[in-house]
N, C-alpha and C. Protein backbone atom coordinates (compact mmCIF):
# COMPACT_ATOMS: atom_id res chain seq x y z
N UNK A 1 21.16 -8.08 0.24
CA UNK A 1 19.81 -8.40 -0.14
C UNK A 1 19.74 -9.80 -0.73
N UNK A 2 21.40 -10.17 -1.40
CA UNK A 2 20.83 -11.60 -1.68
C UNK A 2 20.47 -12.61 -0.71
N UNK A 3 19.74 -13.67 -0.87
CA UNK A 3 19.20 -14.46 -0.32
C UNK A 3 19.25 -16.27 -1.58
N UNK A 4 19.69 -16.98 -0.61
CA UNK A 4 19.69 -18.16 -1.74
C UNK A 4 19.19 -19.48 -0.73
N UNK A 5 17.92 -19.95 -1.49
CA UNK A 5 16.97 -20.56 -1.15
C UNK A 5 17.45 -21.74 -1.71
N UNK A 6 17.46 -23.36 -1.62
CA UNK A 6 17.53 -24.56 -2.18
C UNK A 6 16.48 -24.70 -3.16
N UNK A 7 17.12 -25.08 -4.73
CA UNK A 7 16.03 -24.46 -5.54
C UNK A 7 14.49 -25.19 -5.10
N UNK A 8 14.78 -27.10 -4.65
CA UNK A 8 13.67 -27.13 -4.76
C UNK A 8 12.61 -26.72 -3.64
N UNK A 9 13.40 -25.58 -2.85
CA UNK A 9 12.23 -25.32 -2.17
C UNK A 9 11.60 -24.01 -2.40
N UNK A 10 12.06 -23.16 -3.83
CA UNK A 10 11.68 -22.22 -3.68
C UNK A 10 10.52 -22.07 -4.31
N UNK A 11 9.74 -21.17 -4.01
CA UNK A 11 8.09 -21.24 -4.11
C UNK A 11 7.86 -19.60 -5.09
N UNK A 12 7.08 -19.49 -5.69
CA UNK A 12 6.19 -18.01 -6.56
C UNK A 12 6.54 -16.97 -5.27
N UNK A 13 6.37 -17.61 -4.06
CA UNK A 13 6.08 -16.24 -2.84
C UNK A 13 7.22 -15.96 -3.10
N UNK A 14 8.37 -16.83 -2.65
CA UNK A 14 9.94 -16.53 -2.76
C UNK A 14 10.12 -14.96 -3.89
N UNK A 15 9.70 -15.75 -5.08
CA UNK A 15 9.88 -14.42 -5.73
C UNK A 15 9.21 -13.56 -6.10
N UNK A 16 8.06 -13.32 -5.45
CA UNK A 16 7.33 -12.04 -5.37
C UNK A 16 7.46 -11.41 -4.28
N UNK A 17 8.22 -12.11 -3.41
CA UNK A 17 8.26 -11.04 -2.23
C UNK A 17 10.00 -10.55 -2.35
N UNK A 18 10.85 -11.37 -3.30
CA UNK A 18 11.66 -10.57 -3.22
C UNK A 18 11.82 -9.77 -4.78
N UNK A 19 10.73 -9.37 -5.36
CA UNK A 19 10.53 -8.44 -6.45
C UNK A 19 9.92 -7.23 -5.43
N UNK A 20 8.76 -7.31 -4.78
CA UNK A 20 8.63 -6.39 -3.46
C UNK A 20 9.96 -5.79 -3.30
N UNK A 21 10.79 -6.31 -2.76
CA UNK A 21 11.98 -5.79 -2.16
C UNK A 21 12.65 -5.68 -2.73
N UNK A 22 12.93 -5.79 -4.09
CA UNK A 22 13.81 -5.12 -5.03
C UNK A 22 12.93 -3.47 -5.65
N UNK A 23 12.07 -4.16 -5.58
CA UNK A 23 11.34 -2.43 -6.45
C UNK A 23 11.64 -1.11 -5.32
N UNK A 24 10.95 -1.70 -3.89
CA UNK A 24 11.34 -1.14 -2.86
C UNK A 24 12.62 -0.05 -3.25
N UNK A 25 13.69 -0.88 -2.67
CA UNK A 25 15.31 -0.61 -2.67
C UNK A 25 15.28 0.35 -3.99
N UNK A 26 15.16 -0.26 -5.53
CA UNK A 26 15.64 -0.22 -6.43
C UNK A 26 14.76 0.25 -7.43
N UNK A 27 13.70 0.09 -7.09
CA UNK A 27 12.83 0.38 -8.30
C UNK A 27 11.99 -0.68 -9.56
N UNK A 28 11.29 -0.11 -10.25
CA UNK A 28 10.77 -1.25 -11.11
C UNK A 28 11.64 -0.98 -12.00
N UNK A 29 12.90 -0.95 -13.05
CA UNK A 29 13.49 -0.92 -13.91
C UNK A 29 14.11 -2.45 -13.25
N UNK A 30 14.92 -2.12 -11.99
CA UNK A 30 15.30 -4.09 -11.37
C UNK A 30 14.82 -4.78 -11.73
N UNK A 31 13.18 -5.04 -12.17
CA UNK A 31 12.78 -6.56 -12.20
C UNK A 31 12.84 -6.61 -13.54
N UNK A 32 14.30 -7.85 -13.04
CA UNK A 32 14.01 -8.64 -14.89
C UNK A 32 14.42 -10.22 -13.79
N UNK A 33 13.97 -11.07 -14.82
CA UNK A 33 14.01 -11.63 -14.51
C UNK A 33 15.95 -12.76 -14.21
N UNK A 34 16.52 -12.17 -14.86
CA UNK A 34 18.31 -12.88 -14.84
C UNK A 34 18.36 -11.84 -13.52
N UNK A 35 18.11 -10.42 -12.95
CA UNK A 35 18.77 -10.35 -12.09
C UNK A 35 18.30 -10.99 -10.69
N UNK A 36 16.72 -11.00 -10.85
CA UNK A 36 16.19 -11.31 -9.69
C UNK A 36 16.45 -13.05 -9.47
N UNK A 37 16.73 -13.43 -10.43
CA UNK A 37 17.39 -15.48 -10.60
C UNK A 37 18.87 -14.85 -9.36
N UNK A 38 19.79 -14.23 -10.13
CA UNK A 38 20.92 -13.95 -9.76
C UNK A 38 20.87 -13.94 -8.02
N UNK A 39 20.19 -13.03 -7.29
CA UNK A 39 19.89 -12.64 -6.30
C UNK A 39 19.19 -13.77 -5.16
N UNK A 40 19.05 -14.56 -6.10
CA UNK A 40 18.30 -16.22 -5.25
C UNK A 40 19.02 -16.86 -5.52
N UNK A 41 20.05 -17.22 -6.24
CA UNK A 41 21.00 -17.95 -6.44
C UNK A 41 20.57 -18.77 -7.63
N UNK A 42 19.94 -18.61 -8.20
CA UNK A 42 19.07 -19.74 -9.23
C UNK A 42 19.79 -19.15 -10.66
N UNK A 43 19.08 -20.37 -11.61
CA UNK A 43 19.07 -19.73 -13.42
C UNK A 43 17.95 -18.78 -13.38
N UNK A 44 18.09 -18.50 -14.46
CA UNK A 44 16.94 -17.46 -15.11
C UNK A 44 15.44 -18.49 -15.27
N UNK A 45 16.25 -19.62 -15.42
CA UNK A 45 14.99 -20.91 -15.76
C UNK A 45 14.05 -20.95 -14.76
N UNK A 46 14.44 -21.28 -13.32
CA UNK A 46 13.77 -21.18 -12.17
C UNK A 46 12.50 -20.07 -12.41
N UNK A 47 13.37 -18.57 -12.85
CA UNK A 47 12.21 -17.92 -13.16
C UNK A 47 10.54 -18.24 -13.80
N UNK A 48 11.16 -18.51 -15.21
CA UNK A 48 10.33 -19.03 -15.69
C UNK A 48 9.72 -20.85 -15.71
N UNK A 49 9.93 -21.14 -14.85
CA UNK A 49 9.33 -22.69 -13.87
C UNK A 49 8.16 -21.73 -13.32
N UNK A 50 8.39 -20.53 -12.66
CA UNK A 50 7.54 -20.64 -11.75
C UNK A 50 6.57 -18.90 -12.65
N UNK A 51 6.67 -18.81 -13.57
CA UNK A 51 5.84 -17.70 -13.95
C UNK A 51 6.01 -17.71 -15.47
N UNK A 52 5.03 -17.90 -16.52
CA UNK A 52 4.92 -18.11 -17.88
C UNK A 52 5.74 -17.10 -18.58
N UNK A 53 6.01 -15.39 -17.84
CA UNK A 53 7.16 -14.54 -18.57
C UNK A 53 7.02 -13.07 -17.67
N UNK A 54 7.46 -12.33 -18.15
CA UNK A 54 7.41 -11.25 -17.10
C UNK A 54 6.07 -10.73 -16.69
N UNK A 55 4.73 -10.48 -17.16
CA UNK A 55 3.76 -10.11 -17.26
C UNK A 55 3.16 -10.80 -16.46
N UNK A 56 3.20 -12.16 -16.03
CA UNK A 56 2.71 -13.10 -15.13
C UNK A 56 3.39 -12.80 -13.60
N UNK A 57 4.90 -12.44 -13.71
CA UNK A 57 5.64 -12.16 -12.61
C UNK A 57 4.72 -10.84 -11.92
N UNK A 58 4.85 -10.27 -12.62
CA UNK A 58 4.27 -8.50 -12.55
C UNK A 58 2.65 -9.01 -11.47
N UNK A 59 1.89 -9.29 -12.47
CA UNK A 59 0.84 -9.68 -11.94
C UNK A 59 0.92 -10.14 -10.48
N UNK A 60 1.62 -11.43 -10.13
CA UNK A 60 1.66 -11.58 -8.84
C UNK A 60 2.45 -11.22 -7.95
N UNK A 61 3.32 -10.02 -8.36
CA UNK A 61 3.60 -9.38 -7.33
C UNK A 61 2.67 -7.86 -7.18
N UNK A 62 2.05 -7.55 -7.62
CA UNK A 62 0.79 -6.65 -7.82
C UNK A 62 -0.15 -7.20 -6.83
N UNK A 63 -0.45 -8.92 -7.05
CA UNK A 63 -1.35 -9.36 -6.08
C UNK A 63 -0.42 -9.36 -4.89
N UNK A 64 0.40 -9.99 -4.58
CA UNK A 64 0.94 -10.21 -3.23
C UNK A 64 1.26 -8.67 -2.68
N UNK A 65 1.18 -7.30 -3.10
CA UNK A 65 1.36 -5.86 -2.73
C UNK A 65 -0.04 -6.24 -2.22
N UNK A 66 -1.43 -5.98 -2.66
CA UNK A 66 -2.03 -5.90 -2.48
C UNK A 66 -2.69 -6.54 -1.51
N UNK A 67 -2.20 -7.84 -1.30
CA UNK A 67 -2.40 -8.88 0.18
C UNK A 67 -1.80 -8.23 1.19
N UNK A 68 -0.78 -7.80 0.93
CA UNK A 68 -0.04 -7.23 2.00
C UNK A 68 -0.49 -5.52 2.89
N UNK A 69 -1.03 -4.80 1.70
CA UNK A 69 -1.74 -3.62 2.13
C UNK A 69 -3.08 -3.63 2.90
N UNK A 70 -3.59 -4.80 2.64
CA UNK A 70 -5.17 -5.27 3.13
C UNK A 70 -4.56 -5.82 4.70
N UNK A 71 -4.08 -6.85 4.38
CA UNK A 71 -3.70 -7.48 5.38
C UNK A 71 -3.32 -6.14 6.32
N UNK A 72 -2.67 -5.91 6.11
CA UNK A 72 -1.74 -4.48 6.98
C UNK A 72 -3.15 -3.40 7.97
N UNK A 73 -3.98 -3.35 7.09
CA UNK A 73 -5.31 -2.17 7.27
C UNK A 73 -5.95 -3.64 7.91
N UNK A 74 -5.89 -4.73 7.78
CA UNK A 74 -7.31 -5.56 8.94
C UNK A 74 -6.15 -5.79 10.27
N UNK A 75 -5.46 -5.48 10.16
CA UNK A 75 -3.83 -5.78 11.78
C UNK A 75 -4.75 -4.49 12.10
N UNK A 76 -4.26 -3.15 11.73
CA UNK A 76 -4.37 -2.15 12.49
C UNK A 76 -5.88 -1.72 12.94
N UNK A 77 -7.12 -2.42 11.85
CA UNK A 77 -7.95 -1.57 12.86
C UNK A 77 -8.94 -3.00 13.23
N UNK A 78 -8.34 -4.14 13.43
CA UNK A 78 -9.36 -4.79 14.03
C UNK A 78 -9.67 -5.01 15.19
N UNK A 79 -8.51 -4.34 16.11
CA UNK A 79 -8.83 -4.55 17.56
C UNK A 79 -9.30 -3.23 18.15
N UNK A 80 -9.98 -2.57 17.00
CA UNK A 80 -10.44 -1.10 18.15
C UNK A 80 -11.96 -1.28 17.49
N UNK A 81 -12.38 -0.66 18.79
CA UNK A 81 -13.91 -0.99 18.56
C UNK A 81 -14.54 0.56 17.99
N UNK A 82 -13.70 1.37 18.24
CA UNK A 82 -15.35 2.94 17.97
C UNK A 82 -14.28 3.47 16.54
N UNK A 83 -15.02 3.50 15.64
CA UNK A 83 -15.15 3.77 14.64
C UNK A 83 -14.02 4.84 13.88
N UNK A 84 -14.32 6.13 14.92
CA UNK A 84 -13.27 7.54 14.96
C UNK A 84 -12.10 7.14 15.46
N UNK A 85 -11.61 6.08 16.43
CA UNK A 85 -10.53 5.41 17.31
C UNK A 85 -10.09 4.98 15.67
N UNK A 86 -10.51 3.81 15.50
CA UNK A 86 -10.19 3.28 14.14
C UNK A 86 -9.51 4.27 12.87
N UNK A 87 -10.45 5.16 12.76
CA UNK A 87 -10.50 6.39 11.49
C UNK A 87 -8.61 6.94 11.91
N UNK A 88 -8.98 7.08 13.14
CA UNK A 88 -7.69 8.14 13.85
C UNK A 88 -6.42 7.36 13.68
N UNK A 89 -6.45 6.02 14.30
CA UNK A 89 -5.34 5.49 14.41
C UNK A 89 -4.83 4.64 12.75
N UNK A 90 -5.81 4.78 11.76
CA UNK A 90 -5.42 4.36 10.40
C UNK A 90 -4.78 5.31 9.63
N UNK A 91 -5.03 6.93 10.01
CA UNK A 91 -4.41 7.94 9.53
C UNK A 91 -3.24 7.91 10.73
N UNK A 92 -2.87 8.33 11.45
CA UNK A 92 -1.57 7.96 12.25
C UNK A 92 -0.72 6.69 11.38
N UNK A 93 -1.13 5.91 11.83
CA UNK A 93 0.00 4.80 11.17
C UNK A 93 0.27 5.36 9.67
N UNK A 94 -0.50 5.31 9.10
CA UNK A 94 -0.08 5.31 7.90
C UNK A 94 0.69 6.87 7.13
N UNK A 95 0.64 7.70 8.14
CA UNK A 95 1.42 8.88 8.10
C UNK A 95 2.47 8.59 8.24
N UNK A 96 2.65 7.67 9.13
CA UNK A 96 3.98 7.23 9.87
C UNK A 96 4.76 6.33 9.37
N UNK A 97 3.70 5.61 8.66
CA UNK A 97 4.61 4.57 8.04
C UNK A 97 5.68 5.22 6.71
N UNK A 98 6.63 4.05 6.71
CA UNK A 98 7.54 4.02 5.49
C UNK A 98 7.03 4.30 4.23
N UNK A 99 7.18 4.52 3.30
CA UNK A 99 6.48 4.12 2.14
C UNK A 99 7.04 4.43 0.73
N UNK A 100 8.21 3.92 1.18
CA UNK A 100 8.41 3.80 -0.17
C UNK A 100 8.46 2.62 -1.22
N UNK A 101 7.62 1.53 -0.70
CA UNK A 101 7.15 0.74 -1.58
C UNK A 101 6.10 1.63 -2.55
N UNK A 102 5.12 2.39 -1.55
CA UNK A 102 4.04 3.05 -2.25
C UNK A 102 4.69 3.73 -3.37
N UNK A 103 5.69 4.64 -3.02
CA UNK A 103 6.16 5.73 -4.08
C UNK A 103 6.77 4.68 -5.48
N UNK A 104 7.25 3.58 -4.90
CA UNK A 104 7.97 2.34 -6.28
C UNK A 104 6.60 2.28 -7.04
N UNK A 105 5.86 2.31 -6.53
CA UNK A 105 4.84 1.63 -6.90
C UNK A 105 3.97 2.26 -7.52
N UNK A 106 3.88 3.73 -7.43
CA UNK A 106 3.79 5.17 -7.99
C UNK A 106 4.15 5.77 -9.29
N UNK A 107 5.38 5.22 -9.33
CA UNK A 107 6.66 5.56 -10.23
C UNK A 107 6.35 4.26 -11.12
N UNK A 108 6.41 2.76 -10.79
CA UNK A 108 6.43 2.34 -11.81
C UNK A 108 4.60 2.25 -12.49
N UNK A 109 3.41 2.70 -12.11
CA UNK A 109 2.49 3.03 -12.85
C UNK A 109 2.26 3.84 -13.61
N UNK A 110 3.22 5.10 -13.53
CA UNK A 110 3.51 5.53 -15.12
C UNK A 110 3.80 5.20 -15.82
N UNK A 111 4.15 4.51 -16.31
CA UNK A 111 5.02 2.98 -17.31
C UNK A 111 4.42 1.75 -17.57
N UNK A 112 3.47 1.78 -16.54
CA UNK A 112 2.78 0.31 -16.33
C UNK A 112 1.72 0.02 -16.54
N UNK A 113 0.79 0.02 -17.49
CA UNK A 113 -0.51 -0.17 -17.02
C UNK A 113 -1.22 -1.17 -16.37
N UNK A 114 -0.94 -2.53 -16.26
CA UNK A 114 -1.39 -3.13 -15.01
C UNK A 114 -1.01 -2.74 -13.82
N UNK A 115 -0.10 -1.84 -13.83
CA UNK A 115 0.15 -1.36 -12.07
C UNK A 115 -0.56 0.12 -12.27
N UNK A 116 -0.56 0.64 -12.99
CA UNK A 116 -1.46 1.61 -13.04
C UNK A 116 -2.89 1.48 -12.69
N UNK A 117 -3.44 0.15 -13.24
CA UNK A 117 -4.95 0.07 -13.02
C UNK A 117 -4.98 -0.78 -11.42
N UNK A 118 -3.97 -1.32 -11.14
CA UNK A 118 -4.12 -2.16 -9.70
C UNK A 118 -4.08 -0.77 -8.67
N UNK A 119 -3.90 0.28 -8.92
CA UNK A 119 -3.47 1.58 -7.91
C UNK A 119 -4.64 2.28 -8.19
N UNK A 120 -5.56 2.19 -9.46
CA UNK A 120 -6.72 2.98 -9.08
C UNK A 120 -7.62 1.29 -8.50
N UNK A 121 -7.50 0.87 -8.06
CA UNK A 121 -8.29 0.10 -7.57
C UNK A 121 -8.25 -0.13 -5.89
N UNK A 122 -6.86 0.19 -5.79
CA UNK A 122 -6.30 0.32 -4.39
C UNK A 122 -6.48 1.27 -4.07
N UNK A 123 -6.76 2.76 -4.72
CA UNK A 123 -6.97 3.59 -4.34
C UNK A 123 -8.82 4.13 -4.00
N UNK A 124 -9.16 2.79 -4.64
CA UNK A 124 -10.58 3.11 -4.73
C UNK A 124 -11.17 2.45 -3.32
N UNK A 125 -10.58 1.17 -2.92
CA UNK A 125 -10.64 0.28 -1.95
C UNK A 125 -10.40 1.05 -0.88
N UNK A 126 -9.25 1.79 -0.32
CA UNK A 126 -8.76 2.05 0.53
C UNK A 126 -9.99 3.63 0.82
N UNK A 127 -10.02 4.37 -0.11
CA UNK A 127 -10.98 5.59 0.10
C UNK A 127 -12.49 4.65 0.77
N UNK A 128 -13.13 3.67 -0.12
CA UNK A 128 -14.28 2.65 0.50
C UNK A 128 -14.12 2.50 1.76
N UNK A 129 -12.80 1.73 2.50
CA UNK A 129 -12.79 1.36 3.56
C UNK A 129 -12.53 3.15 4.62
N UNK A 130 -12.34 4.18 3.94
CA UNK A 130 -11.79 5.38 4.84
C UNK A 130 -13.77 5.76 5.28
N UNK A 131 -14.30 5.60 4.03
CA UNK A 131 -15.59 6.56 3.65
C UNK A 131 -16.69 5.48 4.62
N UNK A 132 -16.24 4.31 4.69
CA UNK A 132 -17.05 3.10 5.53
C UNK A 132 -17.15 3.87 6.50
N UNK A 133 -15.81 3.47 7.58
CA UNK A 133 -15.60 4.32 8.66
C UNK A 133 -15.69 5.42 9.07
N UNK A 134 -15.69 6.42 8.14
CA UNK A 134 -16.79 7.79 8.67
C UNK A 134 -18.04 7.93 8.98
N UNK A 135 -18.24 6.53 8.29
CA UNK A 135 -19.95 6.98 8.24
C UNK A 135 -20.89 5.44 9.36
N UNK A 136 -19.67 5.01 9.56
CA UNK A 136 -20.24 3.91 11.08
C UNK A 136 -19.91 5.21 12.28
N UNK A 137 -18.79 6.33 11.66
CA UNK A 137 -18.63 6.86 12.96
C UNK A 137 -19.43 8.16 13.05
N UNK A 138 -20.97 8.22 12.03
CA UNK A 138 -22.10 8.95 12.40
C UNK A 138 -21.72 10.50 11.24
N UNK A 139 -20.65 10.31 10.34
CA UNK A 139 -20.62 10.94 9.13
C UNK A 139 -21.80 10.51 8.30
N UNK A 140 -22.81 11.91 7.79
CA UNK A 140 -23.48 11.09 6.83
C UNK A 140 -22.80 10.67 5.79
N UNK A 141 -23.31 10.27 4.79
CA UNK A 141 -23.42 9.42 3.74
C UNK A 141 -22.23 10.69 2.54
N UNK A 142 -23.18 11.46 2.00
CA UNK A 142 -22.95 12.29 1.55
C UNK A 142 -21.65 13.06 2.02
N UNK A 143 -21.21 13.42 2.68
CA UNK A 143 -19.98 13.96 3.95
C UNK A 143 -18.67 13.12 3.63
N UNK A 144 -19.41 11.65 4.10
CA UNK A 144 -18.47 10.81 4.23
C UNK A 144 -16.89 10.26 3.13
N UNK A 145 -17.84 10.79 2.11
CA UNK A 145 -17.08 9.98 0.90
C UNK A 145 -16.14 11.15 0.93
N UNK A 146 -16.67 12.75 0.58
CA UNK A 146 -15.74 13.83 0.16
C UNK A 146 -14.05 13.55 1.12
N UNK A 147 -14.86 13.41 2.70
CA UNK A 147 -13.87 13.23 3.66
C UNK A 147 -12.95 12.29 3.95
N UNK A 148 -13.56 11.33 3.13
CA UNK A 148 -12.34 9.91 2.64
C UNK A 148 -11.57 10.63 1.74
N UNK A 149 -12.05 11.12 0.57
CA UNK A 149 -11.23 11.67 -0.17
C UNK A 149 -10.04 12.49 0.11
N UNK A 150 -10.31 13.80 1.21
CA UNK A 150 -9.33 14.35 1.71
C UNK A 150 -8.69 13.69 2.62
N UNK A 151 -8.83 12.33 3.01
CA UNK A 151 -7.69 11.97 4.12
C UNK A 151 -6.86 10.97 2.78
N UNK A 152 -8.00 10.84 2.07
CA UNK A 152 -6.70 9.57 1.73
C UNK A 152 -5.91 10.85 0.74
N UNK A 153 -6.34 11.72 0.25
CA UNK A 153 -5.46 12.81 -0.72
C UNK A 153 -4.17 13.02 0.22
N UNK A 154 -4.55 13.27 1.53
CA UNK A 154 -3.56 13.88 2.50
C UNK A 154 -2.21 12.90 3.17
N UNK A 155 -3.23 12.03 2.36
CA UNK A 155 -1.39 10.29 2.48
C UNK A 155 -1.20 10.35 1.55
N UNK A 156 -1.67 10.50 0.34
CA UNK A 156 -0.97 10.59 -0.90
C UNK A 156 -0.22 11.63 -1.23
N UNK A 157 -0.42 13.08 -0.59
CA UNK A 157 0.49 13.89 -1.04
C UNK A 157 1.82 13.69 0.36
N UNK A 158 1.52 13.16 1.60
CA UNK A 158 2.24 13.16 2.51
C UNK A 158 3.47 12.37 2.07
N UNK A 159 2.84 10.86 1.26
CA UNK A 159 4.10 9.56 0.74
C UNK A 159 4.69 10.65 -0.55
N UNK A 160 4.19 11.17 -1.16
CA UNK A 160 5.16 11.93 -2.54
C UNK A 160 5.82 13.10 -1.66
N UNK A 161 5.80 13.55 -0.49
CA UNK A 161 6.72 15.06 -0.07
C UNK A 161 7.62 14.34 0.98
N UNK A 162 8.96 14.89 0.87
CA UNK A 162 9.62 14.60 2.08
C UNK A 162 9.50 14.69 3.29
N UNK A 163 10.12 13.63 3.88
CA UNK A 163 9.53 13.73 5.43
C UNK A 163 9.38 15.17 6.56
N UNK A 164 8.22 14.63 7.04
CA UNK A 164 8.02 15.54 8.16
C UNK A 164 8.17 15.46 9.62
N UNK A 165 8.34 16.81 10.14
CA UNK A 165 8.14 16.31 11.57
C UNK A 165 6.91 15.92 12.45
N UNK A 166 7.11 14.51 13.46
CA UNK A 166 6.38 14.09 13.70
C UNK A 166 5.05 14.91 14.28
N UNK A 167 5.56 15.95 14.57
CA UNK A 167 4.63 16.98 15.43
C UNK A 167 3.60 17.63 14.72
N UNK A 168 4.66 17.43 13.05
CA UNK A 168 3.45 18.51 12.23
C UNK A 168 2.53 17.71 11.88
N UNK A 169 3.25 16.03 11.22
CA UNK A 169 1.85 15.24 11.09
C UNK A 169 1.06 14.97 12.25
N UNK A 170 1.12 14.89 13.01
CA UNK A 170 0.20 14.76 14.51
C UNK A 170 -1.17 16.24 13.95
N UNK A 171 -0.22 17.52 14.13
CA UNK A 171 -1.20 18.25 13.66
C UNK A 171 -1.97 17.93 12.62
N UNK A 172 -1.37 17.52 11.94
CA UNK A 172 -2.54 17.79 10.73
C UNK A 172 -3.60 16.54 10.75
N UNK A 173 -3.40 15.42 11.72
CA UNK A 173 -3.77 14.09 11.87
C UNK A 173 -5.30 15.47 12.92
N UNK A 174 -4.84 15.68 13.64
CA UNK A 174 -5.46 16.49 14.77
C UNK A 174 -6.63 17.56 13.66
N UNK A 175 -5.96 17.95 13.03
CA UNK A 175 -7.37 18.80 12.33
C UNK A 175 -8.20 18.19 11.33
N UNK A 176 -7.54 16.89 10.67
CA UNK A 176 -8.05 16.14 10.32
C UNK A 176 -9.20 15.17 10.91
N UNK A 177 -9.47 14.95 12.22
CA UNK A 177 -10.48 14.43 13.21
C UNK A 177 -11.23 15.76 13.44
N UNK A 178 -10.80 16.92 14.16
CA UNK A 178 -11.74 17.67 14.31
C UNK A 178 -12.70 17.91 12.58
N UNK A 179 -11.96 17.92 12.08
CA UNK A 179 -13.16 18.21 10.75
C UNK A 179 -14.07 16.94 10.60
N UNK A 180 -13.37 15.56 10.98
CA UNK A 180 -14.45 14.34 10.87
C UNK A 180 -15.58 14.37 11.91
N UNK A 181 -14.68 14.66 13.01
CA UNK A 181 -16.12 14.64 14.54
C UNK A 181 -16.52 15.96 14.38
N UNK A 182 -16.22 16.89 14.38
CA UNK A 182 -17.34 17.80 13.58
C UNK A 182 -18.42 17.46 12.77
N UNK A 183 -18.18 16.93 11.38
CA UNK A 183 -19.53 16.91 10.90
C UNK A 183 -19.88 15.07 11.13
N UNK A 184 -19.16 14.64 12.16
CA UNK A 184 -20.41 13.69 13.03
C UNK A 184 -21.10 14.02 13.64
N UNK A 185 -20.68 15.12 14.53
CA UNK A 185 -21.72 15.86 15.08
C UNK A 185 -23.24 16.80 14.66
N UNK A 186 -22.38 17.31 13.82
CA UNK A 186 -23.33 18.29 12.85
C UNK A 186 -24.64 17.52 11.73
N UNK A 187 -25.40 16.19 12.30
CA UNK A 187 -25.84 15.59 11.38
C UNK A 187 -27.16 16.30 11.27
């Protein structure tokens, strides 16, 4: 995992994306700042050149998670045009995906309260963008939100339980649409 960059080219991204990938691997107890210097090849100083103390570090790797989860959700549904296509294939991927950044990220908001409050905000965002899309895809209003709620509940308990087989999440991806185009239908 180490990686050693020429100091003067290393940049804030440098080390927020490899605090990302230490929490990942390792967890949030890793980020201090002498080990994550260590791991770039740098002093501890470098650290603090490029972030006023740990709380500043934290922060922008909180933001750069969060660039990266957005970013991730406008890749996957900007090239489909009908709404339920979209709905369907954002619950697929994200069943599918890895996630144990999410669970680091889980784990260290018990401990954390700026990562605690950046996860109800992500969690609020991501239900917005689920509850949008139900309701461009002819979910009313009212409907829509409960049913964001249960899909995004149903990735959140999916990233905290051990993996499944692909077949069963398919199912449950599968009764999960019939209950959405159902009450699109049912307006």
């Amino acid at each position: 995992m180490s990686r050693v960059i020429p100091r003067d080219r290393l940049r804030r991204r440098d080390w927020t994306d490899l605090g990302l990938a230490v929490l990942e691997d390792e967890g949030f107890t890793a980020l201090s700042a002498l080990a994550l210097a260590k791991r770039l090849g740098v002093s501890r100083g470098s650290f603090y050149w490029h972030f006023r103390d740990l709380g500043d570090f934290e922060a922008a790797v909180i933001t750069r998670w969060r660039e990266l989860i957005f970013a991730a959700l406008d890749r996957v549904l900007g090239d489909i045009a009908s709404p339920v296509e979209r709905f369907e294939t954002l619950m697929r991927r994200t069943l599918a995906s890895r996630r144990r950044l999410e669970l680091a990220f889980r784990a260290w908001g018990t401990v954390n309260e700026q990562v605690a409050g950046a996860l109800l905000a992500v969690d609020a965002r991501r239900t917005d963008i689920m509850a949008r899309l139900l309701t461009e895809a002819g979910v009313p209003g009212p409907r829509a939100r409960p049913l964001a709620r249960l899909a995004y509940w149903t990735y959140l308990g999916h990233a905290v339980t051990a993996g499944h087989p692909n077949e069963e999440t398919d199912a449950v991806v599968d009764e999960l649409m019939k209950l959405v185009t159902g009450h699109a239908r049912n307006l």
